[in-house]
Structure formats: structure tokens, C-alpha cells
C-alpha atoms as a PDB file:
ATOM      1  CA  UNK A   1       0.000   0.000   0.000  1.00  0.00           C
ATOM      2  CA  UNK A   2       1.391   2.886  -0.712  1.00  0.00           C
ATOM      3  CA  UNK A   3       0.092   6.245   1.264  1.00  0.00           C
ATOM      4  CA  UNK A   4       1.567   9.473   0.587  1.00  0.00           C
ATOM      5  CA  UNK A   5       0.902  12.534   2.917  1.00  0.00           C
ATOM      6  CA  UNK A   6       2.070  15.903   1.811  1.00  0.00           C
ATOM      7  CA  UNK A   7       1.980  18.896   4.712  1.00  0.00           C
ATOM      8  CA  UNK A   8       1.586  22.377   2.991  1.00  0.00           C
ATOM      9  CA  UNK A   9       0.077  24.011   5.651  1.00  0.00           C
ATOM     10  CA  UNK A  10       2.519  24.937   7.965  1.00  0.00           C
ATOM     11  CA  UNK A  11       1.302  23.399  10.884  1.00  0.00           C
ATOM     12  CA  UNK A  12       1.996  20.602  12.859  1.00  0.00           C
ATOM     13  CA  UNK A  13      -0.282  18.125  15.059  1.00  0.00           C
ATOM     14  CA  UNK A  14       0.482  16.632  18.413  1.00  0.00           C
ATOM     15  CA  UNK A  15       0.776  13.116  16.551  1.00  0.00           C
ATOM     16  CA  UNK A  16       2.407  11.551  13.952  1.00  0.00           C
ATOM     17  CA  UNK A  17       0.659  12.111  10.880  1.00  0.00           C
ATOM     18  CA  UNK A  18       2.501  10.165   8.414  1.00  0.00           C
ATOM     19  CA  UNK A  19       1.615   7.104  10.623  1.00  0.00           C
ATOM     20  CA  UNK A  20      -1.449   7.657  11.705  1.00  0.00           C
ATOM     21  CA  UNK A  21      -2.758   8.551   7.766  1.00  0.00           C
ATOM     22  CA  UNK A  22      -1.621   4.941   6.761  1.00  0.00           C
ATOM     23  CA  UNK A  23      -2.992   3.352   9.539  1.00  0.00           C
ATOM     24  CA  UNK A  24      -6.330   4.918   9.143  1.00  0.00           C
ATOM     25  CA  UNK A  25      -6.130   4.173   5.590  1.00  0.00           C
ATOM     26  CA  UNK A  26      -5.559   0.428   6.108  1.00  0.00           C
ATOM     27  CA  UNK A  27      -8.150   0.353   8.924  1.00  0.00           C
ATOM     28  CA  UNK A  28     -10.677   1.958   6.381  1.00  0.00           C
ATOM     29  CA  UNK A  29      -9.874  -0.304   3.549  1.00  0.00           C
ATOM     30  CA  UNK A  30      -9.887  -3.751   6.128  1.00  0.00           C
ATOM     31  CA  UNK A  31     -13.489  -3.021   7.710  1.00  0.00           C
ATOM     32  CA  UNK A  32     -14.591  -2.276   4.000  1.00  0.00           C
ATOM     33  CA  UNK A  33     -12.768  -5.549   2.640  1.00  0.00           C
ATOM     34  CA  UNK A  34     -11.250  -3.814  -0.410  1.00  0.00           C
ATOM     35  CA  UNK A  35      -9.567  -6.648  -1.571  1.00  0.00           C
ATOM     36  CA  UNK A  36      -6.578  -4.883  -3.447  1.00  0.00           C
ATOM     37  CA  UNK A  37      -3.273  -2.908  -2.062  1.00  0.00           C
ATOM     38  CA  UNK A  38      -3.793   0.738  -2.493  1.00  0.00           C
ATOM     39  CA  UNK A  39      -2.768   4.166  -3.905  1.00  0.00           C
ATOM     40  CA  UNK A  40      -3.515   7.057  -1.912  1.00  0.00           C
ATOM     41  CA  UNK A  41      -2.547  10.817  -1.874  1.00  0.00           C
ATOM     42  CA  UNK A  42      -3.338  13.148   1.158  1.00  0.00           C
ATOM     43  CA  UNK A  43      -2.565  16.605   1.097  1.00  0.00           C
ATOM     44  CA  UNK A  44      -2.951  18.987   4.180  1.00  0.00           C
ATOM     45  CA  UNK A  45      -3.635  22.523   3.322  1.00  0.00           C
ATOM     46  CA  UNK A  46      -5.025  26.368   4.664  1.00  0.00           C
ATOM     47  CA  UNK A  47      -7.852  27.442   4.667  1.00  0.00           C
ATOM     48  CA  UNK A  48      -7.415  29.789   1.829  1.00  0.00           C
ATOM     49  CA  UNK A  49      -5.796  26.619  -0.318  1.00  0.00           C
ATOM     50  CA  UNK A  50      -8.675  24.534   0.350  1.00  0.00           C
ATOM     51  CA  UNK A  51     -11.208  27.256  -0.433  1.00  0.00           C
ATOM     52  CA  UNK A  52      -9.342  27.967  -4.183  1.00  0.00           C
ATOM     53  CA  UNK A  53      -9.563  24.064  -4.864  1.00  0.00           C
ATOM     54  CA  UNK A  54     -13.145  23.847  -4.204  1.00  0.00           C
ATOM     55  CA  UNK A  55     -14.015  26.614  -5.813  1.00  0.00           C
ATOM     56  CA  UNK A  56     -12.431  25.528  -8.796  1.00  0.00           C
ATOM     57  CA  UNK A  57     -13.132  22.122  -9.035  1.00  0.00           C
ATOM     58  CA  UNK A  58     -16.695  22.187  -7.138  1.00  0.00           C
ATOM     59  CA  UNK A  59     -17.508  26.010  -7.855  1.00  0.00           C
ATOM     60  CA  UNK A  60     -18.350  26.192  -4.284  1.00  0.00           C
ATOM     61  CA  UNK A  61     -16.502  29.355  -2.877  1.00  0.00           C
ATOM     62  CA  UNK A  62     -16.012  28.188   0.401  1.00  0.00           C
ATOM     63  CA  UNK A  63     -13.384  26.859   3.133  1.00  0.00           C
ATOM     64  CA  UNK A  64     -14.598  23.492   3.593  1.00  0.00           C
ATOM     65  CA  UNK A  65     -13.028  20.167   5.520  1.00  0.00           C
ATOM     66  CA  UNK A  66     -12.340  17.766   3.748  1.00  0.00           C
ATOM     67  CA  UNK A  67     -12.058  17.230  -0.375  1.00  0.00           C
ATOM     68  CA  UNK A  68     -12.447  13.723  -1.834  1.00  0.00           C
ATOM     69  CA  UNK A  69     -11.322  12.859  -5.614  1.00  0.00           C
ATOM     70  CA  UNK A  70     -11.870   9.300  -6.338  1.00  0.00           C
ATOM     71  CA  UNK A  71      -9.757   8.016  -9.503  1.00  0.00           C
ATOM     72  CA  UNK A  72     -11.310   4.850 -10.328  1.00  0.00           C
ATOM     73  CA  UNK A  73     -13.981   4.587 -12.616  1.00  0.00           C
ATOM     74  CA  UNK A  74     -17.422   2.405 -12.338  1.00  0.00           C
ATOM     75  CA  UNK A  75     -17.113   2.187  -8.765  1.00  0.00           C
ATOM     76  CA  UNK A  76     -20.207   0.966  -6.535  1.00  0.00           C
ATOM     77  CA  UNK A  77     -19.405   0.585  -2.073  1.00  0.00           C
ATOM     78  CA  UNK A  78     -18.643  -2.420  -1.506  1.00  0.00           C
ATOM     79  CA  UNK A  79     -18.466  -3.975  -4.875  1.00  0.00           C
ATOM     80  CA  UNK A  80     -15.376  -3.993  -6.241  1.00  0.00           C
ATOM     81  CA  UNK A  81     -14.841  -7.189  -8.253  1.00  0.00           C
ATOM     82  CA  UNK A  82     -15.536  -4.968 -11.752  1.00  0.00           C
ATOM     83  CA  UNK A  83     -12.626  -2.597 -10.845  1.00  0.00           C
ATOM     84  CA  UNK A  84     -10.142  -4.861 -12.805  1.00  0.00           C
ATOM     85  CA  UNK A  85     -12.921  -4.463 -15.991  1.00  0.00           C
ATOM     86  CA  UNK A  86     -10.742  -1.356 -16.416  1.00  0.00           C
ATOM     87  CA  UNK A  87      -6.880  -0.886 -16.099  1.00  0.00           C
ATOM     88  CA  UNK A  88      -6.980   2.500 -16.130  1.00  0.00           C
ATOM     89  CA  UNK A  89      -7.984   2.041 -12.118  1.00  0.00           C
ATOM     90  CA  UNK A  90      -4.125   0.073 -11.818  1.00  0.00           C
ATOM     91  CA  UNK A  91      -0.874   1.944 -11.418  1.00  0.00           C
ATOM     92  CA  UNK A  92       0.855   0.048 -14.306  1.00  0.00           C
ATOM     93  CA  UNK A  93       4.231  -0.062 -12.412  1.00  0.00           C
ATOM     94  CA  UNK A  94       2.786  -1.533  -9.103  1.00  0.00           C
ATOM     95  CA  UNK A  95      -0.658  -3.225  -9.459  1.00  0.00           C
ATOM     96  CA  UNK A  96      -2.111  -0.805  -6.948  1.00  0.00           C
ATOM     97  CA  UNK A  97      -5.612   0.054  -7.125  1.00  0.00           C
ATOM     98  CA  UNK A  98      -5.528   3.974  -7.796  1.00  0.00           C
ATOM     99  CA  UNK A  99      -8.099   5.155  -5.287  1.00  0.00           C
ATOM    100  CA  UNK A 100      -7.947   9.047  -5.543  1.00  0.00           C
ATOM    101  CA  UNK A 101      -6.678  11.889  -3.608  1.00  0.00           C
ATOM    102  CA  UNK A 102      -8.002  13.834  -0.399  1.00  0.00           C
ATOM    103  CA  UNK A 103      -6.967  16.977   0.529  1.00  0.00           C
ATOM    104  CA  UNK A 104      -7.709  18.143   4.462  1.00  0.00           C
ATOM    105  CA  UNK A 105      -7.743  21.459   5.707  1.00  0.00           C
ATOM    106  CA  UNK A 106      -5.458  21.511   8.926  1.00  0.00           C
ATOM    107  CA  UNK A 107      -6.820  24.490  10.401  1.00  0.00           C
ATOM    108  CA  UNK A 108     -10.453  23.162  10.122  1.00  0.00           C
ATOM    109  CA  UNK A 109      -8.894  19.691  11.881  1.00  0.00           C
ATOM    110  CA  UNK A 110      -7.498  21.946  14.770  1.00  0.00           C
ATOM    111  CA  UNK A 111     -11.229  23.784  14.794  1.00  0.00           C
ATOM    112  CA  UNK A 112     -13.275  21.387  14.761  1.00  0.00           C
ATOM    113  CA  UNK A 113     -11.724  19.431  16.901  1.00  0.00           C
ATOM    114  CA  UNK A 114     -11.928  21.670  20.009  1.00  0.00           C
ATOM    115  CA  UNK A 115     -15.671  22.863  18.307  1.00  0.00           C
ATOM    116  CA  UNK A 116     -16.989  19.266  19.048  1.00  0.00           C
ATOM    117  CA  UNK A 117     -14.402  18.323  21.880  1.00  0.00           C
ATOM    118  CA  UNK A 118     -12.394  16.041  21.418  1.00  0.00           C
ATOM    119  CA  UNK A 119      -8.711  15.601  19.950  1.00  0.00           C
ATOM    120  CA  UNK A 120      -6.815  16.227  16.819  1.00  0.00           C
ATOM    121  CA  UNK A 121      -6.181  13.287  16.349  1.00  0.00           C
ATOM    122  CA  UNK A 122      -9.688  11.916  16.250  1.00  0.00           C
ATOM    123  CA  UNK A 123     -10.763  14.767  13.921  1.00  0.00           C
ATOM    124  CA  UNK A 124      -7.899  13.808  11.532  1.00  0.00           C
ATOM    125  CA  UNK A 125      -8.707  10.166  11.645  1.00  0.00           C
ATOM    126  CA  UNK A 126     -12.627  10.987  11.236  1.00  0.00           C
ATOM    127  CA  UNK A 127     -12.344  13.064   7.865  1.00  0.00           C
ATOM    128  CA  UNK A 128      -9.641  10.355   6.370  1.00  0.00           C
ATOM    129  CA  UNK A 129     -12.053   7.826   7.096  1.00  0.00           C
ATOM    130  CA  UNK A 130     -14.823   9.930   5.161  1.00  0.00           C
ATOM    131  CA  UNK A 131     -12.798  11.070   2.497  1.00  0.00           C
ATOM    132  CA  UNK A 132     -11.862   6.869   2.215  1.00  0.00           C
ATOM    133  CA  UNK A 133     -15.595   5.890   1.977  1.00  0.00           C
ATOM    134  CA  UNK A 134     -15.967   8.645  -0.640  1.00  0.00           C
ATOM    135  CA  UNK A 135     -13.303   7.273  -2.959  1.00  0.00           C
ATOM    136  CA  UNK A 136     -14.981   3.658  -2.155  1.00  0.00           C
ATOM    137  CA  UNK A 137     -18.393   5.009  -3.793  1.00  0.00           C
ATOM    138  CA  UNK A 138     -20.049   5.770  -0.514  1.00  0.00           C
ATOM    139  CA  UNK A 139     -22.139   9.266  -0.708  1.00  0.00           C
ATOM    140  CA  UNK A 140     -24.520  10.849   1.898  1.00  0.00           C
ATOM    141  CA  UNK A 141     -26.472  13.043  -0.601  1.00  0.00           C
ATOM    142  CA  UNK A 142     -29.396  10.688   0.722  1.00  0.00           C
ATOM    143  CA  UNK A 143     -30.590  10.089   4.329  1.00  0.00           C
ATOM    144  CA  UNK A 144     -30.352   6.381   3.903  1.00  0.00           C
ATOM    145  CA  UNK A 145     -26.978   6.994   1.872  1.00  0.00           C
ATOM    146  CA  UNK A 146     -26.058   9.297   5.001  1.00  0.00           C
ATOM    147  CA  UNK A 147     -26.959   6.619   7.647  1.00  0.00           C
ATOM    148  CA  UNK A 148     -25.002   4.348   5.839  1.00  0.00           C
ATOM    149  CA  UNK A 149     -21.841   6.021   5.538  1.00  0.00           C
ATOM    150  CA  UNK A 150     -22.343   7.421   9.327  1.00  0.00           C
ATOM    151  CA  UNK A 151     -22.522   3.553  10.013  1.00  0.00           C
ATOM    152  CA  UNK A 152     -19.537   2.704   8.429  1.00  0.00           C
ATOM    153  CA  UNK A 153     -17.412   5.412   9.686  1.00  0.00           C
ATOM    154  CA  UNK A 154     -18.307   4.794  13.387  1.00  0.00           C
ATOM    155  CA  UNK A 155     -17.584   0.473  12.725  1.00  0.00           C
ATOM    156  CA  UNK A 156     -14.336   1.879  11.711  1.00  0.00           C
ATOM    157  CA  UNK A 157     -13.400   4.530  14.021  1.00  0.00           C
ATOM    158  CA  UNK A 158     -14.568   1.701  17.074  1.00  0.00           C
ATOM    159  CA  UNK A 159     -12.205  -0.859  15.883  1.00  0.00           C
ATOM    160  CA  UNK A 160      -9.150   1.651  15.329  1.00  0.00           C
ATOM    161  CA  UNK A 161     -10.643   3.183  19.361  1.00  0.00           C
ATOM    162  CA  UNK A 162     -10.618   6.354  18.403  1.00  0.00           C
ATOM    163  CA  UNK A 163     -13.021   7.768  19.902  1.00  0.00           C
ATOM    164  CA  UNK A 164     -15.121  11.004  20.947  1.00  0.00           C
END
């Protein structure tokens, strides 16, 4: 699996990001038994970063949490057997399934965490674990799609025990 965390932001976190970004990954990718090793990018930006890229890409001009970019095409949560119907979802050189990139606002980790009271950490984990089930296929534009995906990120979160 290969996880790669860029910091632009300037800050720093109380924990070790680097780590704790693959081990959510993994964790996210076990409870949802993708069955292939991964590719994903995570990129920690400002505030005014993350506002430009979703304006851009979304046209929504506004800071936001958490961006999600899946890469791989005809993707369905939890089905993932037609992924090899395409190649184009394979990094050529390594066989990895190319799941997408997420980009996280660091200030909005540090604000929302003390906002809803707990740590950092949790908040980081949290929106990784989101941003995970997004590239999977999971959505909440639904209520039932939203209780879902709320399911699925608390299984997750319980078994890594990180909790509120």
C-alpha cells in the first residue's frame, strides 16, 4: 500500500501524521474488505488553499473540511470485483488500485476538533475515514446513503478506538 501525505500548511499536530494517515487508511480499507493494495494521496492545506480548490473544481466558494477525488472509474461501495474491468484504475508499475486523492484542511482539523471536543487526532482520523468511503463510492447526498456512511465510519473509528 502505498500512502503518501504531503503537509503544505505549515502546521503541525500533536501526533504523527505520516503514521497515523496509513494506519487509518488500512483500517478503512480492512473493515470495508477492499480486496486490493492501495494508492492514496493526502494533502494537508489552509484554509485559503482549500477554499481555491473547491471553488475551482466544485464552484463552491467556500473553506470546507475535507475534499475527496476518487480516480477509479465504475465504482459501486462495496463492490469492487468490476474494478479490474478497467486498467486505467491500476498503477501500471505496481498493481495498486488507484483510489484518488483527499486533501484536508489543517486548520479546520485543529477547529473542529476543540468545536466538538475532542482531539486532533480523532478529527484527523474521522475526515480520512470519510474522504476513504468517498473514494470507495459511498455518498450521503441521501438520508439512507447518510446513515449508511455514518454507520460505516463509526464500525471503523470503534475498531481503530478512536473515539469522541
Amino acid at each position: 500500500m502505498t500512502i503518501t501525505l504531503e503537509n503544505e500548511s505549515g502546521l503541525s499536530f500533536d501526533f504523527p501524521d505520516q503514521r497515523l494517515a496509513e494506519e487509518t487508511v488500512e483500517a478503512a480499507l480492512t473493515a470495508e474488505e477492499f480486496p486490493y493494495e492501495a494508492e492514496v494521496n493526502i494533502l494537508l492545506v489552509t484554509k485559503e488553499e482549500i477554499q481555491a480548490i473547491n471553488r475551482q473544481t466544485r464552484q463552491i466558494d467556500a473553506v470546507t473540511d475535507v475534499l475527496s477525488f476518487p480516480l477509479m472509474q465504475n465504482l459501486t461501495a462495496g463492490a469492487y470485483a468490476q474494478l479490474e474491468e478497467d486498467a486505467d484504475n491500476f498503477n501500471p508499475d505496481t498493481g495498486e488500485a488507484l483510489l484518488g486523492d483527499v486533501i484536508l484542511c489543517a486548520e479546520k482539523i485543529k477547529e473542529q476538533a476543540e468545536a466538538y471536543g475532542h482531539s486532533q487526532k480523532r478529527e484527523f482520523c474521522f475526515l480520512i475515514v470519510h474522504s476513504i468511503l468517498h473514494l470507495l463510492g459511498y455518498d450521503h447526498m441521501t438520508e439512507t446513503e447518510a446513515a449508511v456512511m455514518e454507520a460505516r465510519q463509526r464500525h471503523i473509528l470503534q475498531n481503530m478506538q478512536i473515539l469522541r
